[in-house]
C-alpha atoms as a PDB file:
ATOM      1  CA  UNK A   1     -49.231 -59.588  19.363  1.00  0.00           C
ATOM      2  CA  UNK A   2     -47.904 -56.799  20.841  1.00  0.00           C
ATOM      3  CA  UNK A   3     -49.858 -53.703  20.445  1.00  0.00           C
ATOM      4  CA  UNK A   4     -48.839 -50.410  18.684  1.00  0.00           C
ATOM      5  CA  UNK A   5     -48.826 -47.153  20.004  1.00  0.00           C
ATOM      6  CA  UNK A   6     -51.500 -44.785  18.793  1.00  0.00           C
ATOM      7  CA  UNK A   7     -49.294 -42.583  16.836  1.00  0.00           C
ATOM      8  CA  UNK A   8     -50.408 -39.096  17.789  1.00  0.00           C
ATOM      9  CA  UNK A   9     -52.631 -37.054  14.956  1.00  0.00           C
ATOM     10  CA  UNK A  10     -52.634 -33.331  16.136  1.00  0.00           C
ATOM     11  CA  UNK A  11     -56.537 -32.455  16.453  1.00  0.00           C
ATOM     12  CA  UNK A  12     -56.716 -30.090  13.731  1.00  0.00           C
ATOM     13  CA  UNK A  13     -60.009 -27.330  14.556  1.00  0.00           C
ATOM     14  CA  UNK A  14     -59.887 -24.573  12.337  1.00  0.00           C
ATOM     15  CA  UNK A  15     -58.986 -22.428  15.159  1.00  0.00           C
ATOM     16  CA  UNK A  16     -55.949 -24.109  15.700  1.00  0.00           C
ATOM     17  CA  UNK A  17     -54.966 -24.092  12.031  1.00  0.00           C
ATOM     18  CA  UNK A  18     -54.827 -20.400  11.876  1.00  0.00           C
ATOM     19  CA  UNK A  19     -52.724 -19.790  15.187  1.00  0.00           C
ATOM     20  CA  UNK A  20     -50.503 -22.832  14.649  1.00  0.00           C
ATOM     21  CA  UNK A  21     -48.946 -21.425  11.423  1.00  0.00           C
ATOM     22  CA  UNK A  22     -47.868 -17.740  13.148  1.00  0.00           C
ATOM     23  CA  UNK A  23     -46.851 -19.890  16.422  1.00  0.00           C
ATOM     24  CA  UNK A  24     -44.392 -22.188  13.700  1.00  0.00           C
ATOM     25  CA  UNK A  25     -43.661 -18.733  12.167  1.00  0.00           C
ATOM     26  CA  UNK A  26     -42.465 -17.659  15.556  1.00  0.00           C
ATOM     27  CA  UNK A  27     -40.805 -20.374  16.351  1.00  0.00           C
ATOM     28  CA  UNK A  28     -39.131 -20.400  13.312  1.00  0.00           C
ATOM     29  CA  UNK A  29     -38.015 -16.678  13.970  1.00  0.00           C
ATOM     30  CA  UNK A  30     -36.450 -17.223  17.344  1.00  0.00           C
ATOM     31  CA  UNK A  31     -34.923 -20.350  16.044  1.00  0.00           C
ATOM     32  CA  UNK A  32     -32.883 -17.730  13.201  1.00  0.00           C
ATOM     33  CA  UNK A  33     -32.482 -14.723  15.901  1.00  0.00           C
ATOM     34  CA  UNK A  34     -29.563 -16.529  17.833  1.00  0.00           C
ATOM     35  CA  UNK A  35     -28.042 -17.605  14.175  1.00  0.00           C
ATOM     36  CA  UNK A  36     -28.771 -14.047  12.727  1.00  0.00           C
ATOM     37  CA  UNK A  37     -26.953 -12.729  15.946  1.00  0.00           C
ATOM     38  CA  UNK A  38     -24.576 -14.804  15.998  1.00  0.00           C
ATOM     39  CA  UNK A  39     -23.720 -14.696  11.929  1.00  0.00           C
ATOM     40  CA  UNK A  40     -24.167 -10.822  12.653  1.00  0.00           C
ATOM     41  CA  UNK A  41     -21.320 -11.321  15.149  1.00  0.00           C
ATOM     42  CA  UNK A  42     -19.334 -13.018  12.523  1.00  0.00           C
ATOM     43  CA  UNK A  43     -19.772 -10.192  10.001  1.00  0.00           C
ATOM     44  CA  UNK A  44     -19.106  -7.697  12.298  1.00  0.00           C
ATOM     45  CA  UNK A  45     -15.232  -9.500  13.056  1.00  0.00           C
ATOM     46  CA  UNK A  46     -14.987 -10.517   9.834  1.00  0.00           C
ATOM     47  CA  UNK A  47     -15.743  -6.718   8.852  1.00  0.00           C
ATOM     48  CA  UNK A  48     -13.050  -5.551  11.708  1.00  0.00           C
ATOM     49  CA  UNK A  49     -10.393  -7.834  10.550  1.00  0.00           C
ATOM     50  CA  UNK A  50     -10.954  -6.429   6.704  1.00  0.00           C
ATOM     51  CA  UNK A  51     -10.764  -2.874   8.185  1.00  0.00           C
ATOM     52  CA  UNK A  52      -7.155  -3.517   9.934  1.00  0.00           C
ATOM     53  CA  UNK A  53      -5.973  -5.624   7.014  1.00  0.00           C
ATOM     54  CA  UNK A  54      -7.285  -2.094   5.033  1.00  0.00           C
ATOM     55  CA  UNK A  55      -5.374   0.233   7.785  1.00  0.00           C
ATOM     56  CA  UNK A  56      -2.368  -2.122   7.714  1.00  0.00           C
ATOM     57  CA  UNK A  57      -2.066  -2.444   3.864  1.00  0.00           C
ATOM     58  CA  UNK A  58      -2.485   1.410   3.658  1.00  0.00           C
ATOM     59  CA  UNK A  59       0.318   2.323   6.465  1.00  0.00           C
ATOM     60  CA  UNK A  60       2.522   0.138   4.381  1.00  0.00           C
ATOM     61  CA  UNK A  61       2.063   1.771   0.955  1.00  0.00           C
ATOM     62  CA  UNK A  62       2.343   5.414   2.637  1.00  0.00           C
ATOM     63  CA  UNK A  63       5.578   3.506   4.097  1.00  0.00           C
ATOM     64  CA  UNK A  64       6.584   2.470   0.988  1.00  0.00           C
ATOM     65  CA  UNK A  65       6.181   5.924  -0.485  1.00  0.00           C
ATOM     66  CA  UNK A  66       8.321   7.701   1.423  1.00  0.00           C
ATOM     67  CA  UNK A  67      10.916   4.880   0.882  1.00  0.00           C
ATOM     68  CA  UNK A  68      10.672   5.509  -2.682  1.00  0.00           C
ATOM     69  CA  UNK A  69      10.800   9.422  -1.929  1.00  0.00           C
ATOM     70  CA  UNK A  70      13.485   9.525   0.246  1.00  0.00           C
ATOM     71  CA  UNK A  71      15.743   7.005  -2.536  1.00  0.00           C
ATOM     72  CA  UNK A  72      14.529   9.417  -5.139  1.00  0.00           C
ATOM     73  CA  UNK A  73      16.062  12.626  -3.054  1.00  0.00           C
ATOM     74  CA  UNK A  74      18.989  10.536  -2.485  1.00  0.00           C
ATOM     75  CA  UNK A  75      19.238   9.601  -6.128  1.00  0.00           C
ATOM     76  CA  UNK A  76      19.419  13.646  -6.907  1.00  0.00           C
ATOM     77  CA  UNK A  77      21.604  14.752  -4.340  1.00  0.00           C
ATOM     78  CA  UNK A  78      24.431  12.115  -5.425  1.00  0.00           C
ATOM     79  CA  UNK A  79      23.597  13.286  -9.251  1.00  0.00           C
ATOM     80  CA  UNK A  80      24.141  17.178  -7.888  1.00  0.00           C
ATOM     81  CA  UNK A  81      27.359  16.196  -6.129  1.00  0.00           C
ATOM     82  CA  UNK A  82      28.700  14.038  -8.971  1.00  0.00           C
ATOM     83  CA  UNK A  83      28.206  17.444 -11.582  1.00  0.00           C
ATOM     84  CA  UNK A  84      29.477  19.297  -8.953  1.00  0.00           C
ATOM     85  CA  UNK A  85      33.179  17.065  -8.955  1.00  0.00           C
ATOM     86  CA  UNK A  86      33.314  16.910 -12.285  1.00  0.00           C
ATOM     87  CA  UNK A  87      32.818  20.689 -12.605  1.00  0.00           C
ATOM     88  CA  UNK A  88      35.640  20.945 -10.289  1.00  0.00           C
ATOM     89  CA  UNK A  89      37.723  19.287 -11.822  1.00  0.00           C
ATOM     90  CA  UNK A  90      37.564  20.505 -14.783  1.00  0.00           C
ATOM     91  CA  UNK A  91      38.655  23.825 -13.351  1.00  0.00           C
ATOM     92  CA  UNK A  92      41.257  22.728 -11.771  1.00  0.00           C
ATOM     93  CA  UNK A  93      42.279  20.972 -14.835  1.00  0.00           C
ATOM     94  CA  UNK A  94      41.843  24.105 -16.633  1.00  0.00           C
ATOM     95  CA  UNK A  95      43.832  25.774 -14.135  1.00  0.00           C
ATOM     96  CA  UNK A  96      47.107  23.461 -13.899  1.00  0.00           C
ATOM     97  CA  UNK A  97      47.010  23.622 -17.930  1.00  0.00           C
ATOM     98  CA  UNK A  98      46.523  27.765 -17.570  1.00  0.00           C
ATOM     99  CA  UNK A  99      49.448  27.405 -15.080  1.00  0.00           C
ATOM    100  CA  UNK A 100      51.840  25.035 -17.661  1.00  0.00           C
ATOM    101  CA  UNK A 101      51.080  27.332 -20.634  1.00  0.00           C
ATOM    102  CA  UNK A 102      52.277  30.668 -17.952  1.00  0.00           C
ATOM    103  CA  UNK A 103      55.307  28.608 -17.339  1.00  0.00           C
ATOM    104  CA  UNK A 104      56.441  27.884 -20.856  1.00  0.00           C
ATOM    105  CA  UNK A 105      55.968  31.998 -21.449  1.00  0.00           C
ATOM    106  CA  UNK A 106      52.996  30.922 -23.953  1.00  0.00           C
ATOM    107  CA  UNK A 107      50.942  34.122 -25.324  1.00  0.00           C
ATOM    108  CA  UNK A 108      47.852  34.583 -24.193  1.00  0.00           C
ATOM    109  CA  UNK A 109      46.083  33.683 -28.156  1.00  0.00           C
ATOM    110  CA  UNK A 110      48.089  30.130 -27.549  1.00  0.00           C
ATOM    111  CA  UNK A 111      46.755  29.772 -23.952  1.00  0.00           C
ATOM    112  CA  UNK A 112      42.839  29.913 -25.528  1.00  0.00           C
ATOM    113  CA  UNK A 113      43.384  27.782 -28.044  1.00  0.00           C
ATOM    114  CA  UNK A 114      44.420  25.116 -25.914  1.00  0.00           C
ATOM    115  CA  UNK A 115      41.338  25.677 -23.567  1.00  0.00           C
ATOM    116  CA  UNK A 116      39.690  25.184 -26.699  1.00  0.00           C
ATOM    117  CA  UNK A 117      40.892  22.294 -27.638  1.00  0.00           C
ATOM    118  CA  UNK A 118      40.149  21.363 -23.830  1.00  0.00           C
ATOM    119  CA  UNK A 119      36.388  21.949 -24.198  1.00  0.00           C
ATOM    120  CA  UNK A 120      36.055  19.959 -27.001  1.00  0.00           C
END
């Protein structure tokens, strides 16, 4: 029969009891300090990547912003220079009617009353 091997028993003295636990504990700790590091490492990436998404994302809406302001102040000035065309002509419209009354030796009470009729 073949024999067994003695499984080992750790000798437990009371004096070992008490300094195997904080010699586990430590063992334990230096076991997490590489994954704490290492996790901390992650974090910290993670945490950099966040920030330039953050940076990015906010460069793009202050991009976006002066987009919109610069269509806006486009938006006006064609609105300005559109009231400004149809001011003149009106005038001139005003003007070539003014000058078509003169020429048919209308009186000047006739002249207004077709401007008025003009403006309406």
């Amino acid at each position: 029969m073949p024999q067994r091997a003695a499984a080992k028993t750790p000798s437990i003295s009371r004096s070992n009891s008490l300094a195997e636990p904080s010699r586990s504990t430590e063992e334990t700790k230096s076991d997490q300090s590489p994954v704490s590091s290492f996790e901390c490492q992650e974090l910290e990436l993670e945490s950099r990547r966040l920030d330039f998404e953050v940076a990015q994302w906010k460069q793009q809406e202050a991009l976006r912003l002066d987009r919109l302001q610069l269509k806006s102040e486009e938006i006006m000035g064609k609105e300005t220079l559109t009231r400004q065309q149809q001011e003149l002509e009106a005038m001139e419209i005003r003007a070539r009617v003014i000058q078509a009354l003169h020429a048919t030796k209308k009186s000047p009470a006739e002249v207004r009353e077709y401007l008025a009729l003009l403006e309406t």
